[in-house]
Protein backbone atom coordinates (compact mmCIF):
# COMPACT_ATOMS: atom_id res chain seq x y z
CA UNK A 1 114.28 91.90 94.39
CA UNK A 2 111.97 94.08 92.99
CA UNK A 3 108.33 93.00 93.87
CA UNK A 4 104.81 93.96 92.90
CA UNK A 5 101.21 93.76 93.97
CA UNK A 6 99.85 90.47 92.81
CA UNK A 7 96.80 90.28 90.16
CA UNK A 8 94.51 87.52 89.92
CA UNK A 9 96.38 84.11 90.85
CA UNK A 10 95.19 82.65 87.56
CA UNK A 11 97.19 84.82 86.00
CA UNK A 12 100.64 84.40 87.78
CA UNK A 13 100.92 81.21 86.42
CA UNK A 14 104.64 80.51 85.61
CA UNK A 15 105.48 83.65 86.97
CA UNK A 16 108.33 84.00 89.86
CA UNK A 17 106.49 84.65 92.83
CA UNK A 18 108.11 85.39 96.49
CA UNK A 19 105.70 83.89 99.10
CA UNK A 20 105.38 83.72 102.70
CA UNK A 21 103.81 80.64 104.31
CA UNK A 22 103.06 78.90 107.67
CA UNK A 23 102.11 75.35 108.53
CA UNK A 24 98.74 76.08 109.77
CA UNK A 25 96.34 79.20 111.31
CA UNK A 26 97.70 78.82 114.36
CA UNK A 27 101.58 78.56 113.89
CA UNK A 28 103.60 80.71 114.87
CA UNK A 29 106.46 80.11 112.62
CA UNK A 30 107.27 81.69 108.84
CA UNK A 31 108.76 80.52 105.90
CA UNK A 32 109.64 82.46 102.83
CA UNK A 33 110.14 81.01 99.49
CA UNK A 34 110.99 82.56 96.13
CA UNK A 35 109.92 79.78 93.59
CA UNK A 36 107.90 79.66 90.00
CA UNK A 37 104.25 79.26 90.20
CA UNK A 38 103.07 75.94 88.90
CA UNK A 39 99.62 74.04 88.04
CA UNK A 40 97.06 73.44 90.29
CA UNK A 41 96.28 70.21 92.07
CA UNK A 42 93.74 68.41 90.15
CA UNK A 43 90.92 68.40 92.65
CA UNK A 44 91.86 70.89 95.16
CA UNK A 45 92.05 74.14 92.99
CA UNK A 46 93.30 76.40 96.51
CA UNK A 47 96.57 74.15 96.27
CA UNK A 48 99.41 75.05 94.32
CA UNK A 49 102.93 73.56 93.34
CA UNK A 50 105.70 75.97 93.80
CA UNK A 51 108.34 74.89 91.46
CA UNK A 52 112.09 75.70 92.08
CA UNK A 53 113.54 78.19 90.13
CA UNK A 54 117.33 77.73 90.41
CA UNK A 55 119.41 74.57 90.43
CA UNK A 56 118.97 73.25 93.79
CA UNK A 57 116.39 73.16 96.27
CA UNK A 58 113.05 71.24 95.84
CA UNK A 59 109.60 72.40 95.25
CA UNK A 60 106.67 73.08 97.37
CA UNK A 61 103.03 72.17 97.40
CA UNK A 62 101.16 75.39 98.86
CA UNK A 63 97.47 76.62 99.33
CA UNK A 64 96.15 79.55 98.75
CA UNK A 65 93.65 80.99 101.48
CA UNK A 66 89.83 80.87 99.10
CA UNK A 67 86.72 82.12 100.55
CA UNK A 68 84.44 78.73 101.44
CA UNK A 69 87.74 76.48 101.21
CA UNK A 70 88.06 74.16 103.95
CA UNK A 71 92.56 74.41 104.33
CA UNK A 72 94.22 70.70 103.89
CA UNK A 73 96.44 69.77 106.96
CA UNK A 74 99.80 69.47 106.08
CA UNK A 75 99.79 72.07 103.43
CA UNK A 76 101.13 75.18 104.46
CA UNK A 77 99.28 78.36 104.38
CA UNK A 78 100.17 81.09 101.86
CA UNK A 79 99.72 84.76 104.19
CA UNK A 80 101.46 86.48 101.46
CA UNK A 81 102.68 86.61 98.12
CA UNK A 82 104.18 89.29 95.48
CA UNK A 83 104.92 88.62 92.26
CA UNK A 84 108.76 89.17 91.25
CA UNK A 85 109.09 91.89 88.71
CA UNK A 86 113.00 91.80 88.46
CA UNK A 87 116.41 91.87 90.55
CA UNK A 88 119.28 94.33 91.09
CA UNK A 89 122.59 92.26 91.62
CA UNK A 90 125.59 94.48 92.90
């Protein structure tokens, strides 16, 4: 994968994005996903579905880290995120 520096999230929408995530500040655990940015949650604009890009697999409802945003238990935290500029299959 070849991955960039993300610009404004408002602007990666519908864009392949690889994103790291954890189920709350104080878990210890990691998940990586590599899934399509969707829309926004109508009424909690930090929260984002991740929509599956191949075949199989299932999306994921995510949130964004926003200054003055109080996080939603049992969303998991984005810590990072790239967008995907292309791939190099061998």
């Amino acid at each position: 994968m070849l991955l960039g520096q993300p610009s404004d999230l408002s602007a990666l929408h519908g864009r392949i994005l690889a994103v790291v995530t954890q189920a709350d500040s104080f878990s210890t655990d990691y998940f990586a996903y590599l899934k399509r940015l969707g829309k926004a949650v109508p009424g909690a604009s930090s929260v984002f579905y991740l929509e599956n890009v191949g075949q199989s697999g299932e999306g994921e409802y995510v949130q964004f880290p926003s200054e003055g945003a109080t996080p939603i238990a049992g969303v998991p935290i984005v810590t990072r995120y790239w967008k995907v500029l292309g791939s190099i299959f061998d």
